[in-house]
N, C-alpha and C. Protein backbone atom coordinates (compact mmCIF):
# COMPACT_ATOMS: atom_id res chain seq x y z
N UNK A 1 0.80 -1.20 0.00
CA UNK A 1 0.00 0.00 0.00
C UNK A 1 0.84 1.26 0.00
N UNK A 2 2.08 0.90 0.44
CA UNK A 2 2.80 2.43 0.57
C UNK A 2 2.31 3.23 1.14
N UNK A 3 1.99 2.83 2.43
CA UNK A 3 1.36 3.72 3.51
C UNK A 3 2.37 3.87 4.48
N UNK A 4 3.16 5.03 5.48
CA UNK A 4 3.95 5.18 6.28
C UNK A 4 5.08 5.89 5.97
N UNK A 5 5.70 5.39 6.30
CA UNK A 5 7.42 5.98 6.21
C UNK A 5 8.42 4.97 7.16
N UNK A 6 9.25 4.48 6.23
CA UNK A 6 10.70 3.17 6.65
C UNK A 6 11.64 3.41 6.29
N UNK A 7 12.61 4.09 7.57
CA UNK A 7 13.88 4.80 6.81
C UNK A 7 14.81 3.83 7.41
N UNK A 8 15.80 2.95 6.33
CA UNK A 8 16.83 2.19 7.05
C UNK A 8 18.36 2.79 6.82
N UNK A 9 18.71 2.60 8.24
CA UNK A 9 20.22 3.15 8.38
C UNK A 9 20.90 1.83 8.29
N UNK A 10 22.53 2.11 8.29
CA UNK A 10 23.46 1.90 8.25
C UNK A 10 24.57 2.23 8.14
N UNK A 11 25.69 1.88 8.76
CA UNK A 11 27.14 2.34 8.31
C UNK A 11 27.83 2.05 7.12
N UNK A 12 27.12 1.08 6.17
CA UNK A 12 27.73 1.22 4.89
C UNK A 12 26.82 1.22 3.72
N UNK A 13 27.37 2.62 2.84
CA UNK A 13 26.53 2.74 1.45
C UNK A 13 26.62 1.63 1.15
N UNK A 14 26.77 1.27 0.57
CA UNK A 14 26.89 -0.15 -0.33
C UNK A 14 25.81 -0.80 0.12
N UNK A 15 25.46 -1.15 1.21
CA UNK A 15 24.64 -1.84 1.73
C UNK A 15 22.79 -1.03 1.48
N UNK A 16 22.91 0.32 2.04
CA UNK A 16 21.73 0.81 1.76
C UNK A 16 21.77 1.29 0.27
N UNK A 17 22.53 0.56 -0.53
CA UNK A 17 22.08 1.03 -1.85
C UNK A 17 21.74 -0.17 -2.74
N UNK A 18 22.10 -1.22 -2.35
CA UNK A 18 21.10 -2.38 -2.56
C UNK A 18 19.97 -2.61 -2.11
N UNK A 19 19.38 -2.32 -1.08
CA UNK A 19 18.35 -2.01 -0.08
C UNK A 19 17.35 -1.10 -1.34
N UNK A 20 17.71 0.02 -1.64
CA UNK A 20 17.66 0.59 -2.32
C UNK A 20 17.03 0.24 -3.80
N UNK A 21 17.97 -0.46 -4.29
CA UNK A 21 17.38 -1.16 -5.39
C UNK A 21 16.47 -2.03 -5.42
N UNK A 22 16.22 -3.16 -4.14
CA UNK A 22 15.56 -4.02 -4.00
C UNK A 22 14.42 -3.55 -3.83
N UNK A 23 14.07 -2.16 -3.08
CA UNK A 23 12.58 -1.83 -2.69
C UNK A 23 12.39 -1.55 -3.35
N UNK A 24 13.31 -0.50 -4.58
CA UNK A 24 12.51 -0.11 -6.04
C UNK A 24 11.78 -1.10 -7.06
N UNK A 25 12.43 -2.50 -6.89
CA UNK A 25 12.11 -3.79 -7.87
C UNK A 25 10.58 -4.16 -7.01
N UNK A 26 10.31 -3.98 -5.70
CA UNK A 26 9.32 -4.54 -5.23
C UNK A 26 8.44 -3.44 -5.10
N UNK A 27 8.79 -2.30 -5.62
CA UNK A 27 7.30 -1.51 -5.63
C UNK A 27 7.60 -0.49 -4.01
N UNK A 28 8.30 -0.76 -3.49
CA UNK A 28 8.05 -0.24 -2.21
C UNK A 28 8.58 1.59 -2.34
N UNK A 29 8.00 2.68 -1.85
CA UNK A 29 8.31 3.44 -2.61
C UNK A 29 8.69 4.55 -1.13
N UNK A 30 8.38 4.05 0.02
CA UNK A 30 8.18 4.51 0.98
C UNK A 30 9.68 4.26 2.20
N UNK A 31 10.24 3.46 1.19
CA UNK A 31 11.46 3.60 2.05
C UNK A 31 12.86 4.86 1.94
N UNK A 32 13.07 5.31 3.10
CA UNK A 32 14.02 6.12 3.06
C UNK A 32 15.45 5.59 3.08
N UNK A 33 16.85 6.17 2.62
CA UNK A 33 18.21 5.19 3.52
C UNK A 33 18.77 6.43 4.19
N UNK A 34 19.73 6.38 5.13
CA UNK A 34 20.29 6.73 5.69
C UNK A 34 21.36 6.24 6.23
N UNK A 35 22.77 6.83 5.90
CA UNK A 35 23.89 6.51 6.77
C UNK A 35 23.80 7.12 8.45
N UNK A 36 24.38 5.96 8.92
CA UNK A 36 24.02 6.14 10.70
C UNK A 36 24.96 7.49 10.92
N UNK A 37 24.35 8.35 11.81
CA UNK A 37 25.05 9.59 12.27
C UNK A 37 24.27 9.89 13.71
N UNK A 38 25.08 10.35 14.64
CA UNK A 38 24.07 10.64 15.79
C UNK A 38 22.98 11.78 15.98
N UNK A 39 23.21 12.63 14.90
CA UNK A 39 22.08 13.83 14.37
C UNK A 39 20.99 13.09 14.65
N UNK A 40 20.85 11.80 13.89
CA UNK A 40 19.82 11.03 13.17
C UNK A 40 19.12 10.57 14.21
N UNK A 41 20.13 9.91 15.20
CA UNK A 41 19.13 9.10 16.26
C UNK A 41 18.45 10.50 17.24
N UNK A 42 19.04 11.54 17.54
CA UNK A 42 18.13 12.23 18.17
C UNK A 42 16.85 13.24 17.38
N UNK A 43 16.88 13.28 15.77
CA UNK A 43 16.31 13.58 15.25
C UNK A 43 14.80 12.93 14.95
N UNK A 44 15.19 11.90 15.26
CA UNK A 44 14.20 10.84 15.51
C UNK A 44 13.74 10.26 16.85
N UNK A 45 14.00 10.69 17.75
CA UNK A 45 13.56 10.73 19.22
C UNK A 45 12.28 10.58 19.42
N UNK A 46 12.04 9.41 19.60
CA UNK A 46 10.50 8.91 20.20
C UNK A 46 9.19 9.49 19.06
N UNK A 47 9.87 9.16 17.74
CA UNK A 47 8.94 8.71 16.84
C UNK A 47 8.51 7.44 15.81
N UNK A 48 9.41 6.35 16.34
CA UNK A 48 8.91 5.48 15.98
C UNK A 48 7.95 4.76 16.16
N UNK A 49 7.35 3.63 15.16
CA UNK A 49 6.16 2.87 15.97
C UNK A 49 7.09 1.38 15.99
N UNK A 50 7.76 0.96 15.16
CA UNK A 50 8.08 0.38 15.13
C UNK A 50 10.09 0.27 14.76
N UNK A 51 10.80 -1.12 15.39
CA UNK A 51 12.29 -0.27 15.39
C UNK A 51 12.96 -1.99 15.39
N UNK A 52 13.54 -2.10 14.27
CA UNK A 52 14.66 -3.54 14.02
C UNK A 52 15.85 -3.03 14.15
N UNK A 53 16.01 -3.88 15.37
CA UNK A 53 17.82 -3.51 15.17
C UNK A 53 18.52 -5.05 15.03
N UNK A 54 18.88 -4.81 14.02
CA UNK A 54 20.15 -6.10 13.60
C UNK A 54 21.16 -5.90 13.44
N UNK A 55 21.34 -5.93 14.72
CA UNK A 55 22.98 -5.72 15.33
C UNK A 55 24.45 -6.12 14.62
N UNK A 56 25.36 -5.71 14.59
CA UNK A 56 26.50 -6.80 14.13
C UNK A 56 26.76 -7.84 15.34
N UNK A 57 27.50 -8.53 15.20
CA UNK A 57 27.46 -9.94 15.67
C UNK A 57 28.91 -10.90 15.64
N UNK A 58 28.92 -12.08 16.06
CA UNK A 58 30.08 -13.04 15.97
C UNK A 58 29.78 -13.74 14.69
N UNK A 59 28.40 -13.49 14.62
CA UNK A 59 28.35 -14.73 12.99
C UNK A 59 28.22 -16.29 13.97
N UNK A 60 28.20 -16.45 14.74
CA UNK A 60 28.14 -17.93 14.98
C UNK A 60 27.12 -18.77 14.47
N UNK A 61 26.25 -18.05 14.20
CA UNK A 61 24.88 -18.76 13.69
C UNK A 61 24.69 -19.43 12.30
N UNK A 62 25.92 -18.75 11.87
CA UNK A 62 25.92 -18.63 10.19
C UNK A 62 27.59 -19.22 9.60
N UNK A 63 27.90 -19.85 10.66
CA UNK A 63 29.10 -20.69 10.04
C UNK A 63 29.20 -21.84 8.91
N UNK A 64 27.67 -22.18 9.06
CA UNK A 64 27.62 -23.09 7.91
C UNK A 64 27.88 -22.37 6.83
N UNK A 65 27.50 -21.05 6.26
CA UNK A 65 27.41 -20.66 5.26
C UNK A 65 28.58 -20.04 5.63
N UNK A 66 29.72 -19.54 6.27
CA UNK A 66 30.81 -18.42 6.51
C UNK A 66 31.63 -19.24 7.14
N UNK A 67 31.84 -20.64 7.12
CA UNK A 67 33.15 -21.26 7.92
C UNK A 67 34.42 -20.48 8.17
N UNK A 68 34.92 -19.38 7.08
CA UNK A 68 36.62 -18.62 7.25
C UNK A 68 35.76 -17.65 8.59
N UNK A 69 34.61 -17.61 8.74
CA UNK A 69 34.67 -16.66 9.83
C UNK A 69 35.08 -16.96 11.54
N UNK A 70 35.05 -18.15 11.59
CA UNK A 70 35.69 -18.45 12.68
C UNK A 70 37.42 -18.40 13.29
N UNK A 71 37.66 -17.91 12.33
CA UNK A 71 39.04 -17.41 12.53
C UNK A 71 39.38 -16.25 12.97
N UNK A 72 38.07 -15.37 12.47
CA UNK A 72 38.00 -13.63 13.08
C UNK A 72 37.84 -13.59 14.83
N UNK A 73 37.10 -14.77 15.26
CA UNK A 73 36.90 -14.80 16.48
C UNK A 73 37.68 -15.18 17.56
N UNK A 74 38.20 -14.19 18.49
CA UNK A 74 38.50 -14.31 19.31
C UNK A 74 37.79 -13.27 20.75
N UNK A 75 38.42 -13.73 21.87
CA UNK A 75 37.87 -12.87 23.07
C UNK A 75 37.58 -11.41 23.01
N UNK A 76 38.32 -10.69 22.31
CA UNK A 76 38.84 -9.11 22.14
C UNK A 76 37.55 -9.06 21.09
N UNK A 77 37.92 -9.46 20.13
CA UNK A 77 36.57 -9.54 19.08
C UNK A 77 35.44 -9.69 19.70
N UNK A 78 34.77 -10.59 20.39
CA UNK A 78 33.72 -10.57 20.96
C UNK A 78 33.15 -9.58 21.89
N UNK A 79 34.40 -8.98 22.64
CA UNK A 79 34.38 -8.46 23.64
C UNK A 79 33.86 -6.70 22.99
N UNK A 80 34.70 -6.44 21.74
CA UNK A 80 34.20 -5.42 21.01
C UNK A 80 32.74 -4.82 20.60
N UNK A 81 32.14 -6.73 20.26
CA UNK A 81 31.01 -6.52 19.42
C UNK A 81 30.29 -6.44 20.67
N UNK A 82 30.51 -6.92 21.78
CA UNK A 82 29.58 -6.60 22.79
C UNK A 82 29.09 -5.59 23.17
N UNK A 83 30.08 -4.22 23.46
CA UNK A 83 30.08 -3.15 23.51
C UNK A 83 29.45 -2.48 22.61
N UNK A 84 29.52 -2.34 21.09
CA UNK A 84 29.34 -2.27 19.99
C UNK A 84 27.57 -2.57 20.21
N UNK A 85 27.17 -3.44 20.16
CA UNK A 85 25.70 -3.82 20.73
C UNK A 85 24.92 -3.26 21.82
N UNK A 86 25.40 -3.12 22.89
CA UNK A 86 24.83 -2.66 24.09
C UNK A 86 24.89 -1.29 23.36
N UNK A 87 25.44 -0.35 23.14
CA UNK A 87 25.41 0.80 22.36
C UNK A 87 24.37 1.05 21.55
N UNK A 88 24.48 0.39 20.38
CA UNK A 88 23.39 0.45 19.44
C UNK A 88 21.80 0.54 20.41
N UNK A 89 21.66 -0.99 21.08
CA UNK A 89 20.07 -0.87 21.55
C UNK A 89 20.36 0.53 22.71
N UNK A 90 20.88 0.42 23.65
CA UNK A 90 20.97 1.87 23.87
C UNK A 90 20.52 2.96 23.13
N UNK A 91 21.30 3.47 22.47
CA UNK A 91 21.22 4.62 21.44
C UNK A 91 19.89 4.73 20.71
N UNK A 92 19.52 3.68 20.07
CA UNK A 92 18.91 3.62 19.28
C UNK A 92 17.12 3.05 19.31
N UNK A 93 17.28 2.51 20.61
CA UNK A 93 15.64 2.10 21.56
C UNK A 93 15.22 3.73 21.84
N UNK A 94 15.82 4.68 22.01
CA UNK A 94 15.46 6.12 22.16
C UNK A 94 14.49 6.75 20.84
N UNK A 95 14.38 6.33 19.38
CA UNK A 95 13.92 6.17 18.69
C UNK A 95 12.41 5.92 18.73
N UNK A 96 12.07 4.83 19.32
CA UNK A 96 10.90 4.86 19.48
C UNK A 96 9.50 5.29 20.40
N UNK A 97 8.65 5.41 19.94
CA UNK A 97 7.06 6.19 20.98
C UNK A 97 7.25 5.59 22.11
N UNK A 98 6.47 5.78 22.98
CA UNK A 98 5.60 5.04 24.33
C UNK A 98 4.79 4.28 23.14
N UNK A 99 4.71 3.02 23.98
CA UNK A 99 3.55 2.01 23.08
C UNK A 99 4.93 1.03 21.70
N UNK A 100 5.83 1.77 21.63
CA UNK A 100 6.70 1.03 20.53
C UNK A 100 7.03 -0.21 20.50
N UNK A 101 7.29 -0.77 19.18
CA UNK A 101 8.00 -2.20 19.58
C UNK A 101 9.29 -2.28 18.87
N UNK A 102 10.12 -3.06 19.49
CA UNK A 102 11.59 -3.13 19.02
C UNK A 102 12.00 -4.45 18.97
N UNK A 103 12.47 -4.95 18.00
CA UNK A 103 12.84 -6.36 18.12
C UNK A 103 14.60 -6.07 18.29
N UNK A 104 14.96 -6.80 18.42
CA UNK A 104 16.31 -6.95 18.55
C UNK A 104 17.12 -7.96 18.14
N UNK A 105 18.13 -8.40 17.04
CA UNK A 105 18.06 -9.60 16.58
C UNK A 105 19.82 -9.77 16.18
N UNK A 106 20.25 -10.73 15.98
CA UNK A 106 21.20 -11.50 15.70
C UNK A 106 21.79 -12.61 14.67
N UNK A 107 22.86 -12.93 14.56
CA UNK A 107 22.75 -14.55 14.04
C UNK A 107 23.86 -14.70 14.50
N UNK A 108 23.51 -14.59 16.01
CA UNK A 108 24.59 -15.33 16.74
C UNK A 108 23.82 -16.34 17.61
N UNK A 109 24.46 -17.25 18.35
CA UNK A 109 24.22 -18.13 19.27
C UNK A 109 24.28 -17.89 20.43
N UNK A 110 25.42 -17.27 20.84
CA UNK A 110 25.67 -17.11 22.41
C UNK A 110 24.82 -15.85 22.99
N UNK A 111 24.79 -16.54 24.47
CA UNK A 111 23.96 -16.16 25.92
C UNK A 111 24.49 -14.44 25.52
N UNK A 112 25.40 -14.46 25.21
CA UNK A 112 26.66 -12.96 25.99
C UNK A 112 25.88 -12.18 24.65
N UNK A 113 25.78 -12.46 23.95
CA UNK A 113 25.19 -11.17 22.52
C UNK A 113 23.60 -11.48 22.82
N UNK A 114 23.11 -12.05 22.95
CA UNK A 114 21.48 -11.94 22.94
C UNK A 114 21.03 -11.96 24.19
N UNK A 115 20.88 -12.86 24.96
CA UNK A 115 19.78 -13.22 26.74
C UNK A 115 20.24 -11.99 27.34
N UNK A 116 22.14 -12.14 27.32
CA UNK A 116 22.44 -11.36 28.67
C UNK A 116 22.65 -9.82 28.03
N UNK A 117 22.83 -9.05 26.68
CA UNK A 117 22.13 -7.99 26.51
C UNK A 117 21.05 -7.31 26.78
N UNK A 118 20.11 -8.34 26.24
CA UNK A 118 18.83 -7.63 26.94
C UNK A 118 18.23 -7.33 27.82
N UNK A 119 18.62 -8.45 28.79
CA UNK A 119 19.03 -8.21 30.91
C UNK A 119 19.92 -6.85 30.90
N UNK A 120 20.99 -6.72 30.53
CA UNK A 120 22.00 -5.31 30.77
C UNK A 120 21.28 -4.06 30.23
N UNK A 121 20.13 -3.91 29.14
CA UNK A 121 19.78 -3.20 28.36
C UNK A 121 18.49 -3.02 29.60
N UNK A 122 17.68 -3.81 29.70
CA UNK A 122 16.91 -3.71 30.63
C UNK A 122 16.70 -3.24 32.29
N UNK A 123 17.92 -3.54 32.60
CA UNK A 123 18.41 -3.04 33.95
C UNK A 123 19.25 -1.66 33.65
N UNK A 124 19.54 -1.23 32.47
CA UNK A 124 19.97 0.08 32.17
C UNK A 124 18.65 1.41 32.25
N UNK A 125 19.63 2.62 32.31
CA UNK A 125 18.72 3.69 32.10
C UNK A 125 17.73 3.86 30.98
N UNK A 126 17.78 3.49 30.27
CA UNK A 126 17.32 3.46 28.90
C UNK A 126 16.21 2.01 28.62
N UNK A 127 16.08 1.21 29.79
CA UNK A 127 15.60 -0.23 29.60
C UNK A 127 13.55 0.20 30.25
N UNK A 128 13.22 1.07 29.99
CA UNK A 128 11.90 1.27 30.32
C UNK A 128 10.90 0.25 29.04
N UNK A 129 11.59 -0.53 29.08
CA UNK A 129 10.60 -1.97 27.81
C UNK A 129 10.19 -3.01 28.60
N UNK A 130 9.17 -3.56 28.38
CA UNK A 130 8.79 -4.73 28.77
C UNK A 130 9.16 -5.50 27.60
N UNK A 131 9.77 -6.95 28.14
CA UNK A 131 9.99 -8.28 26.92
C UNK A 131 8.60 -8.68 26.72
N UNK A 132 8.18 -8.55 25.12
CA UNK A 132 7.28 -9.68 24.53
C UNK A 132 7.56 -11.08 24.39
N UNK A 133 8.26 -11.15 23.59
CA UNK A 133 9.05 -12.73 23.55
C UNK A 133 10.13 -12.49 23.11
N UNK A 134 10.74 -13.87 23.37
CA UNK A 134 12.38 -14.12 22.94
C UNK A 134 12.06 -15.23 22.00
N UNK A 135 13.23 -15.65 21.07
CA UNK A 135 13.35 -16.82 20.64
C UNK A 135 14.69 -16.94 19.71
N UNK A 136 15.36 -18.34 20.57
CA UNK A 136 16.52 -18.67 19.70
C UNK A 136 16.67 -19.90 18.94
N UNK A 137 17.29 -19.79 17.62
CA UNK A 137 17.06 -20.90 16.62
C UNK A 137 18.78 -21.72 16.53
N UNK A 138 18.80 -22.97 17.18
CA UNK A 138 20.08 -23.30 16.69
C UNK A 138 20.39 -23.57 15.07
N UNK A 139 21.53 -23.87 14.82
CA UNK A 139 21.65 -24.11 13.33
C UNK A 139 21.61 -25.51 13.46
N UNK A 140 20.79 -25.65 12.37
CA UNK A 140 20.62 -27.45 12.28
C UNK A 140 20.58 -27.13 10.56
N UNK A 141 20.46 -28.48 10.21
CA UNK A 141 20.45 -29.17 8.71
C UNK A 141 19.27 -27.94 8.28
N UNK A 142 20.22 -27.24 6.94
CA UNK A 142 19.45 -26.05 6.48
C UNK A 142 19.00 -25.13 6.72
N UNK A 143 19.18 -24.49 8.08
CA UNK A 143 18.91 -23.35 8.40
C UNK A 143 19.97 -22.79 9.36
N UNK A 144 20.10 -21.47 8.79
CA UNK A 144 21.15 -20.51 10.07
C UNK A 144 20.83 -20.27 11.50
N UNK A 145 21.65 -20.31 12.64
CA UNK A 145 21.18 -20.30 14.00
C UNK A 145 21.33 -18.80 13.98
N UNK A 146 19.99 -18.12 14.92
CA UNK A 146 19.98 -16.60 14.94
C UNK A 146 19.07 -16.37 16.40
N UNK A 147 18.99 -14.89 17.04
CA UNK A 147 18.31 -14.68 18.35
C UNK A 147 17.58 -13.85 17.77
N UNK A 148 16.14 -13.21 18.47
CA UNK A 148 15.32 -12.56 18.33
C UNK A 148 14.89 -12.17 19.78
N UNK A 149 14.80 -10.95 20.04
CA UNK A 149 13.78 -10.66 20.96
C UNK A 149 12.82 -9.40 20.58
N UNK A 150 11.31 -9.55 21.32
CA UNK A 150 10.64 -8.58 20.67
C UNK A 150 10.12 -7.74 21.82
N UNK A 151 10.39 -6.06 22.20
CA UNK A 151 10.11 -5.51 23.72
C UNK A 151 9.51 -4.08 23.16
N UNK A 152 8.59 -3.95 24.27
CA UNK A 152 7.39 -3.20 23.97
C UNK A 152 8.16 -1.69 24.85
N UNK A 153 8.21 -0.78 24.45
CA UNK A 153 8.51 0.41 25.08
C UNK A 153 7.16 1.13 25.97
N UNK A 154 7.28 0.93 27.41
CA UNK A 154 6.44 1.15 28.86
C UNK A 154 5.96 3.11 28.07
């Protein structure tokens, strides 16, 4: 219907310019892109209705399809993207209304990027969400292992 407004950020053109192309092939006419800048997130301060954040990640979920990526991983690495994450939903849960929903998502496996974020995010200043649901998918025969959680802004 092309009713609304869906502006997706990111830190790399390349990325929102395929985005780009793809919504043009599907008709979608209502999407905006944007490279991430912090103008942006306070420019947008508690007007969302709705807010995906797909975080960067370890990739663990997706080794079937990225096996050389397990070589990138180590403690320091993880320890980065952690930070890196807690940041983002931070920053970026500010985005949405009272009444909002935010999913939060991954394609990682581990407790430390998904469960225990959203406990740290939640017990943070910024954690005024109630959890809807969670759900994590291991990787089995044909499909990538990934986390989801979905939290309603109080």
């Amino acid at each position: 219907e092309n009713k609304g407004r869906i502006i997706s950020m990111d830190v790399e053109d390349r990325k929102l310019s395929e985005l780009k192309k793809r919504a043009d092939r599907a008709g979608a006419k209502i999407i905006q892109t944007q490279l991430i800048n912090e103008t942006a997130i306070f420019q947008l301060k508690n007007t969302a209705d709705r807010l995906l954040l797909d975080v960067p990640c370890s990739g663990l979920g997706v080794l079937r399809r990225t096996p050389d990526a397990k070589w990138k991983l180590n403690l320091n690495f993880i320890d980065q993207i952690k930070k890196k994450q807690q940041e983002i939903i931070c920053n970026y849960s500010q985005m949405l209304k009272s009444g909002g929903i935010m999913v939060y998502a991954t394609c990682s496996i581990l407790p430390s990027e998904n469960q225990e974020q959203i406990e740290q995010f939640l017990n943070s200043k910024y954690g005024n969400f109630e959890m809807l649901n969670e759900r994590k998918v291991l990787p089995s025969e044909g499909f990538d292992g990934f986390y989801m959680c979905a939290l309603k802004k109080k």
